[in-house]
Protein backbone atom coordinates (compact mmCIF):
# COMPACT_ATOMS: atom_id res chain seq x y z
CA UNK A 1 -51.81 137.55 262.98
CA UNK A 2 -51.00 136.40 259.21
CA UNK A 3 -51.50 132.82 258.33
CA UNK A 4 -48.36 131.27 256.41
CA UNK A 5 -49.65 128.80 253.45
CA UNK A 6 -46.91 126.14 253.03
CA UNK A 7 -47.15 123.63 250.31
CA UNK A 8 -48.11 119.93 251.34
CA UNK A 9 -47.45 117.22 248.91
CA UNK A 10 -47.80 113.51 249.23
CA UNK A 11 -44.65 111.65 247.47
CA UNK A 12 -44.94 107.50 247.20
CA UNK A 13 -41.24 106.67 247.18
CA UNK A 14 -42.18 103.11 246.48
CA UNK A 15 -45.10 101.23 245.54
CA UNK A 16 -43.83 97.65 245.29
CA UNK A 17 -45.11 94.78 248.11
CA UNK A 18 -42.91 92.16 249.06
CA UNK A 19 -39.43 91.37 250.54
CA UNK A 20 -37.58 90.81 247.26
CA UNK A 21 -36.15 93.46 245.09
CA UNK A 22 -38.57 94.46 241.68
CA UNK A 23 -37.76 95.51 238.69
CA UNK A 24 -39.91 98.11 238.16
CA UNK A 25 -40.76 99.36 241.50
CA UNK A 26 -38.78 99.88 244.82
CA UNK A 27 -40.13 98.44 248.48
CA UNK A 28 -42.93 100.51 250.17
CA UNK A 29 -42.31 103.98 251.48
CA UNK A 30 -44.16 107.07 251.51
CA UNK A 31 -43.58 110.93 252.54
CA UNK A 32 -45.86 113.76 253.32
CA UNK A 33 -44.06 117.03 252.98
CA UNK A 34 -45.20 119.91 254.93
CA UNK A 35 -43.14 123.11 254.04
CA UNK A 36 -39.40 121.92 254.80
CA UNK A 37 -40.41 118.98 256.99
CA UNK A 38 -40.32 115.76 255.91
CA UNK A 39 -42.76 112.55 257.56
CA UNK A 40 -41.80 109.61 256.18
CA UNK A 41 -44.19 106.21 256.44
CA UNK A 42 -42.21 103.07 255.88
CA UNK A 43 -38.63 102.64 255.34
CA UNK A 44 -37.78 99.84 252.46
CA UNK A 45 -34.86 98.92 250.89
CA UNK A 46 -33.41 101.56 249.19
CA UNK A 47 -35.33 104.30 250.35
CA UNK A 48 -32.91 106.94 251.00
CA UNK A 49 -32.33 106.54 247.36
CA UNK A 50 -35.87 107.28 246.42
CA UNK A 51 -35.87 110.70 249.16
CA UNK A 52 -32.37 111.64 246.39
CA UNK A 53 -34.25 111.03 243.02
CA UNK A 54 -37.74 112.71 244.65
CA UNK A 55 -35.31 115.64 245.42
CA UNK A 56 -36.33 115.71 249.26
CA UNK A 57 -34.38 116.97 251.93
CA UNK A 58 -32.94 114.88 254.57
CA UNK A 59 -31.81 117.81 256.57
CA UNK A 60 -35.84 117.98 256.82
CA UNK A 61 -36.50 114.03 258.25
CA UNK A 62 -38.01 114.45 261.25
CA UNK A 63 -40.18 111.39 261.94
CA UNK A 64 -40.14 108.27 260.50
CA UNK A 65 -43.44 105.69 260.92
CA UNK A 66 -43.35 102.09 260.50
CA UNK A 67 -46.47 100.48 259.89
CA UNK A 68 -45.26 96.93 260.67
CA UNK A 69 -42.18 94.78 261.10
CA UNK A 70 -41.68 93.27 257.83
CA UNK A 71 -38.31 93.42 256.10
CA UNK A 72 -39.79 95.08 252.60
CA UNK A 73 -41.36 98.01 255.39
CA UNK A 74 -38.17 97.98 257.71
CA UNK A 75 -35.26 96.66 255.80
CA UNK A 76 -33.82 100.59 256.09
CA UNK A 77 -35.43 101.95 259.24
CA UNK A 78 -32.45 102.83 260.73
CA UNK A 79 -30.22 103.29 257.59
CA UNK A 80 -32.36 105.80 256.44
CA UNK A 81 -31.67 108.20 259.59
CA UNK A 82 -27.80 106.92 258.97
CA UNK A 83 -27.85 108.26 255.72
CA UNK A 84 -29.70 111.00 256.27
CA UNK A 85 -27.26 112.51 259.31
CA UNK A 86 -24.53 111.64 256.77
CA UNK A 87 -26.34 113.54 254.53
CA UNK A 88 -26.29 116.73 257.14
CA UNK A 89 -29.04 116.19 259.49
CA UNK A 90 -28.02 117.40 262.65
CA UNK A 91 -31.94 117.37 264.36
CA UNK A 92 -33.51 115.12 266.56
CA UNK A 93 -35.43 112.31 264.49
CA UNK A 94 -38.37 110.26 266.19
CA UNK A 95 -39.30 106.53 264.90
CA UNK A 96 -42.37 105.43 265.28
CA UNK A 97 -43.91 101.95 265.52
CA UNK A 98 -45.12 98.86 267.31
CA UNK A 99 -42.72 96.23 268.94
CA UNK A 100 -40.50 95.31 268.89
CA UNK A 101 -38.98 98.79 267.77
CA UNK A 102 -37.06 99.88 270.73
CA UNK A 103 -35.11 96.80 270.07
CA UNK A 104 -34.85 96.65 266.27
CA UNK A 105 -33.94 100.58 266.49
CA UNK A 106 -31.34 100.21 269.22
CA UNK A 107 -29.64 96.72 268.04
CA UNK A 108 -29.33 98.94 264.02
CA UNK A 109 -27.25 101.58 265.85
CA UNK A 110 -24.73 99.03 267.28
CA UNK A 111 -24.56 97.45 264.01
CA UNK A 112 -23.14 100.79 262.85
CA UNK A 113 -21.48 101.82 265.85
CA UNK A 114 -18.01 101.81 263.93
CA UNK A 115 -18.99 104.09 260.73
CA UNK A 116 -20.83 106.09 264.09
CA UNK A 117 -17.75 106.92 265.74
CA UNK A 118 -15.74 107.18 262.70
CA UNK A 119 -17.89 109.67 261.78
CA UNK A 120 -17.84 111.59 264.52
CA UNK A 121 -14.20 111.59 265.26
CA UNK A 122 -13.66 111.96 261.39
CA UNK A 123 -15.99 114.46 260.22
CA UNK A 124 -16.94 116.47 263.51
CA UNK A 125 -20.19 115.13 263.60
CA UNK A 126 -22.69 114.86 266.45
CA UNK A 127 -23.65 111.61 268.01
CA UNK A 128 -26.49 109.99 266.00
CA UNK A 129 -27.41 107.94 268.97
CA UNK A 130 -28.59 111.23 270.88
CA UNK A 131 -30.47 112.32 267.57
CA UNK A 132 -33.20 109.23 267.13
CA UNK A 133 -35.80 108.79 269.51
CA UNK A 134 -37.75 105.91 269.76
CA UNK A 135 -41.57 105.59 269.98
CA UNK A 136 -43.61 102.85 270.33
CA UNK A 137 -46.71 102.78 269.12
CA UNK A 138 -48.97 100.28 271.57
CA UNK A 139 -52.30 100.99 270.19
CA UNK A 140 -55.03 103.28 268.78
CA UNK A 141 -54.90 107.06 268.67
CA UNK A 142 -52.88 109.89 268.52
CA UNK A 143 -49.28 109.42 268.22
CA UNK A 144 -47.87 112.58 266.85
CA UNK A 145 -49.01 116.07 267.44
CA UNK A 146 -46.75 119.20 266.81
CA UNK A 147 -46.97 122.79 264.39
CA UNK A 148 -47.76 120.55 261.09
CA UNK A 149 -49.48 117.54 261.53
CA UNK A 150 -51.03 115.45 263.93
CA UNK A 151 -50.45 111.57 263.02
CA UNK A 152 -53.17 109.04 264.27
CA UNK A 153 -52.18 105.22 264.39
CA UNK A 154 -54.93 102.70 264.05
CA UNK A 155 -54.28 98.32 264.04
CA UNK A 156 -55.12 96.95 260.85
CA UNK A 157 -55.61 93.24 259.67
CA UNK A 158 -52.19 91.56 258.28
CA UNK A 159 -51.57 88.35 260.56
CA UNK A 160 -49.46 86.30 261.93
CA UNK A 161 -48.78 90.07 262.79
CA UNK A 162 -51.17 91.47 265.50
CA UNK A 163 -48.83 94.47 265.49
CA UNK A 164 -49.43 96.01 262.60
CA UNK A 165 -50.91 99.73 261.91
CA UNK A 166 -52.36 102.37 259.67
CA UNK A 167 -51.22 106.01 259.86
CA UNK A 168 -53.32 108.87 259.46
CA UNK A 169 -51.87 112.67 258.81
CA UNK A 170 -54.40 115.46 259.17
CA UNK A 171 -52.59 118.79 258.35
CA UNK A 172 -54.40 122.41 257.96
CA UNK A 173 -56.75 121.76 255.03
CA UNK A 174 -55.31 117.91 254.20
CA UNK A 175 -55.97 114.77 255.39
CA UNK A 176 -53.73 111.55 254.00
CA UNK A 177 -54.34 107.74 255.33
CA UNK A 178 -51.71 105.55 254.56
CA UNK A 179 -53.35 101.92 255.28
CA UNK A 180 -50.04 99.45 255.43
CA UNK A 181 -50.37 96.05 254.69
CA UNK A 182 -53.58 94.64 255.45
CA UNK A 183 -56.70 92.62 254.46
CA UNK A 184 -60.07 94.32 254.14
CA UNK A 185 -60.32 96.18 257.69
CA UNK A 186 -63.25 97.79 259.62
CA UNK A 187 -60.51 100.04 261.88
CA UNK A 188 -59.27 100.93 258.52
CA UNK A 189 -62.67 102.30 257.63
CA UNK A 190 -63.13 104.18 260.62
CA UNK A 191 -59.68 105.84 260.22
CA UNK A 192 -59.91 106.61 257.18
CA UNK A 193 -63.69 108.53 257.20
CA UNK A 194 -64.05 111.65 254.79
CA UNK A 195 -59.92 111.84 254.30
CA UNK A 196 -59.00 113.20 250.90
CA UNK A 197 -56.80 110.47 250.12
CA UNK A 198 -56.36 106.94 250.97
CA UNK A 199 -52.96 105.41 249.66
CA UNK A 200 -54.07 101.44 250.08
CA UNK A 201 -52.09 98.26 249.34
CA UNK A 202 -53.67 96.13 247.04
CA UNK A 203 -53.47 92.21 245.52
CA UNK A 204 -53.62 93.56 241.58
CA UNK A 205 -54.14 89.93 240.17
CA UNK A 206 -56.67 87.89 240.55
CA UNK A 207 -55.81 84.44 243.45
CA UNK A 208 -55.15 82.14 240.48
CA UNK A 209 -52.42 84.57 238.96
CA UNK A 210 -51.01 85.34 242.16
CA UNK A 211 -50.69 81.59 242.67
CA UNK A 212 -48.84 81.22 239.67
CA UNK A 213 -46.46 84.66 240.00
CA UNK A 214 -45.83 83.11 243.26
CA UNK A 215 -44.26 79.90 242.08
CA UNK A 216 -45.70 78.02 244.89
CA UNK A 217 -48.20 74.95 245.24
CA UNK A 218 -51.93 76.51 246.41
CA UNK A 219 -51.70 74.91 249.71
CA UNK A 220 -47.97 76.35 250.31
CA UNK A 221 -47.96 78.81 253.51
CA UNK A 222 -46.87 81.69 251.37
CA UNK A 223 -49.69 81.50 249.14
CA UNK A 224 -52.13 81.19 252.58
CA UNK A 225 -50.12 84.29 253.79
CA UNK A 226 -50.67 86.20 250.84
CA UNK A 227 -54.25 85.89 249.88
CA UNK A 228 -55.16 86.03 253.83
CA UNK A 229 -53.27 89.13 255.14
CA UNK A 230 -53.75 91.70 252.04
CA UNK A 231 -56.26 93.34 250.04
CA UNK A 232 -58.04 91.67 246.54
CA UNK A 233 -58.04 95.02 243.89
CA UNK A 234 -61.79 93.73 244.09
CA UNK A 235 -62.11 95.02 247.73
CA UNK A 236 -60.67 98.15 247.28
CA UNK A 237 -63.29 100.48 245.90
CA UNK A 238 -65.68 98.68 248.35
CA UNK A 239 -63.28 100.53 251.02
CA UNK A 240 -62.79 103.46 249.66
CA UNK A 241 -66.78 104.16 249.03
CA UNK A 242 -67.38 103.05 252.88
CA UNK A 243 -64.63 105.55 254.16
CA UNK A 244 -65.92 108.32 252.10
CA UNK A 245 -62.52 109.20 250.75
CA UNK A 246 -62.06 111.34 247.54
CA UNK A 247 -59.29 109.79 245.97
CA UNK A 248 -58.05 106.38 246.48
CA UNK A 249 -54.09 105.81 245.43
CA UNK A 250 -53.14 102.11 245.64
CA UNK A 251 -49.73 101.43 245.94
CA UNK A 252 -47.70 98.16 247.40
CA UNK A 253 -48.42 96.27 244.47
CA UNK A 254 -48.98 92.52 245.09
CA UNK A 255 -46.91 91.11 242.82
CA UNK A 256 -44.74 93.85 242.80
CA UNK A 257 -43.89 93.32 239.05
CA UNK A 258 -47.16 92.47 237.68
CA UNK A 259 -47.99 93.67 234.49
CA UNK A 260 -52.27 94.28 234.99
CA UNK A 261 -55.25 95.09 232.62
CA UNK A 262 -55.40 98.56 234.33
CA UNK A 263 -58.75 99.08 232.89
CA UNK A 264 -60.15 95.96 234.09
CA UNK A 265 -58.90 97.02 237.86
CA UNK A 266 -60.63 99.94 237.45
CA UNK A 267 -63.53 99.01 235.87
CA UNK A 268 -63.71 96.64 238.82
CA UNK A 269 -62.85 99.58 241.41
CA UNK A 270 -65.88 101.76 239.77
CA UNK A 271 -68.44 99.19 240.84
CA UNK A 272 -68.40 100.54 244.43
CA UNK A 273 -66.02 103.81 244.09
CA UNK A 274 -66.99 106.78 242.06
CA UNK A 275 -64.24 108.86 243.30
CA UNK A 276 -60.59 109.37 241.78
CA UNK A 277 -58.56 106.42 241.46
CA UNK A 278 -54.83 106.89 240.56
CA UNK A 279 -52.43 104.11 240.37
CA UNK A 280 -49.29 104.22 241.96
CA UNK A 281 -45.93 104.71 240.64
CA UNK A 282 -42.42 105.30 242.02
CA UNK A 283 -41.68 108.81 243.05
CA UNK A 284 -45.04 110.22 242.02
CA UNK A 285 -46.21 113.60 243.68
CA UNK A 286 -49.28 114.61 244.82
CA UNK A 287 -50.04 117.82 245.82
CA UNK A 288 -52.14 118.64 248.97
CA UNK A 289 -54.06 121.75 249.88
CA UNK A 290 -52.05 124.27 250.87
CA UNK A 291 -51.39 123.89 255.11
CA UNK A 292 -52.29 126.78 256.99
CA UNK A 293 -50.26 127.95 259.69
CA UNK A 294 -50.69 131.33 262.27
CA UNK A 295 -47.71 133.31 261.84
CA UNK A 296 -47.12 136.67 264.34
C-alpha cells in the first residue's frame, strides 16, 4: 500500500470583521484545501469572489461551516453553493452550523427558486435543492469525518449569541483552528491545544480607538457589543501561548479598515507568545504539511 501526499494549504479569503463592506478587506471567510477538495469556514459577502481571485475550484466545494449567524459570516451561505453549481458543481455540498440553519439554508433556496428552475430547464442542470445538505451543529465534538479531514466544532464566547462555534480541521500531518468571533475563551483553549495554527479574530485598536472608529457614544449598545463579544490584540498571544499553538494568524480585523502600529501589536503579542505571528491579509496562502493518504 503507497501513501498519496496531497498538498494542504490554508487560504483566508477575508480577514475583515463586521457587517459593512471595507475598503481594504472583504467579510470573513476561510478555506482549507486538501488535494482537490475544498472546506470552506464562513461565507461573507462576496466570497465566491474571493474562491475566483484565490484561483480555487468550486467544482471542489464540498462543505461549507458557519461559525455563527451574523450577516458579515452568513450574508452568502447559500449564494456561495448558488454560484458555485453555476459555476459547474454537480456534487452533493453539506452546510454546517448551529440554528437556526435548517431554516436560513432552506428559506435562501426559495429565494432563488426562479434562477433554480431557470437553470435547470435552461441549462440542463441538476436540482441544487437535492445537492445541499444541511447540518446542524448542536454542540461540542466531532462534526465531520471522511478521507481528508475530520472537523471538530467547539462553542465559543460572542453573546447575545449562545450559538456560536469554533472549527477545528485535523488532516494527516496538519492541524488548523479557526476560532470565529469570540471574546477570550477557555473552550477555545482546549480546542485549540498543540494545533499548528490558530487563525483568531482580534480587536486591533486599543477600546478608546475603537470607540472613536465606531462613531458611537461609549455607553451606545454597539460599543458594549463590541468590546464584550471579541478579542483585545492584547489577549491574543495570552491564547495562543496557553493553547500551545505554533503559529497564530489573526484575521477578522476589528475595525476592519484600521490602519495599526503593527509593531506595537506585536510587540504586545510577544509578551506571552513566542511563536510565529502573521497578520492576515486577503487571499493569503498558507501552506500545510503535506496530507497523507493510503492509496492501493
Amino acid at each position: 500500500m503507497l501513501t498519496v501526499l496531497l498538498s494542504a494549504t490554508l487560504v483566508l479569503l477575508g480577514t475583515a470583521g463586521g457587517p459593512t463592506p471595507k475598503l481594504r478587506r472583504a467579510a470573513p471567510s476561510q478555506a482549507i484545501v486538501v488535494g482537490d477538495r475544498v472546506y470552506v469556514v464562513d461565507a461573507g459577502n462576496g466570497v465566491g469572489r474571493q474562491m475566483r481571485l484565490a484561483s480555487l475550484p468550486f467544482d471542489g466545494l464540498r462543505h461549507v461551516f458557519l461559525t455563527h449567524h451574523h450577516s458579515d459570516h452568513a450574508a452568502d451561505l447559500v449564494t456561495l453553493p448558488l454560484l458555485a453549481w453555476a459555476s459547474g458543481l454537480d456534487a452533493p455540498i453539506v452546510i454546517h452550523g448551529p440554528p437556526p440553519i435548517k431554516r436560513s439554508v432552506k428559506a435562501g433556496l426559495n429565494a432563488n427558486r426562479f434562477d433554480i428552475e431557470t437553470r435547470i430547464a435552461d441549462e440542463g442542470r441538476s436540482d441544487l435543492r437535492d445537492l445541499v445538505v444541511v447540518h446542524e451543529v448542536r454542540g461540542d465534538g466531532i462534526v465531520l469525518k471522511d478521507d481528508r479531514v475530520t472537523v471538530t466544532a467547539a462553542r465559543v464566547e460572542h453573546p447575545p449569541i449562545r450559538d456560536a462555534y469554533a472549527y477545528r480541521f485535523d488532516g494527516q500531518g496538519f492541524s488548523v483552528v479557526i476560532s470565529g468571533d469570540t471574546r477570550p475563551s477557555e473552550n477555545l483553549v482546549r480546542l485549540a491545544k498543540g494545533a499548528d495554527v490558530l487563525v483568531h479574530e482580534v480587536l486591533i485598536l486599543d477600546d478608546e480607538d475603537i470607540v472613536a472608529a465606531l462613531g458611537k457614544p461609549k455607553a451606545h449598545p454597539l460599543v458594549d457589543h463590541v468590546l464584550g463579544s471579541h478579542t483585545r490584540f492584547r489577549d491574543v498571544g495570552r491564547i495562543a501561548a496557553e493553547s500551545g499553538v505554533a503559529t497564530l494568524v489573526l484575521s477578522h480585523f476589528v475595525p476592519g479598515d484600521a490602519t495599526f502600529d503593527r509593531e506595537a501589536v506585536l510587540a504586545e503579542i510577544r509578551r506571552s507568545f513566542a511563536g510565529e505571528v502573521i497578520f492576515g491579509e486577503d487571499l493569503m496562502k498558507l501552506d500545510l504539511p503535506r496530507a497523507g493518504l493510503p492509496h492501493h
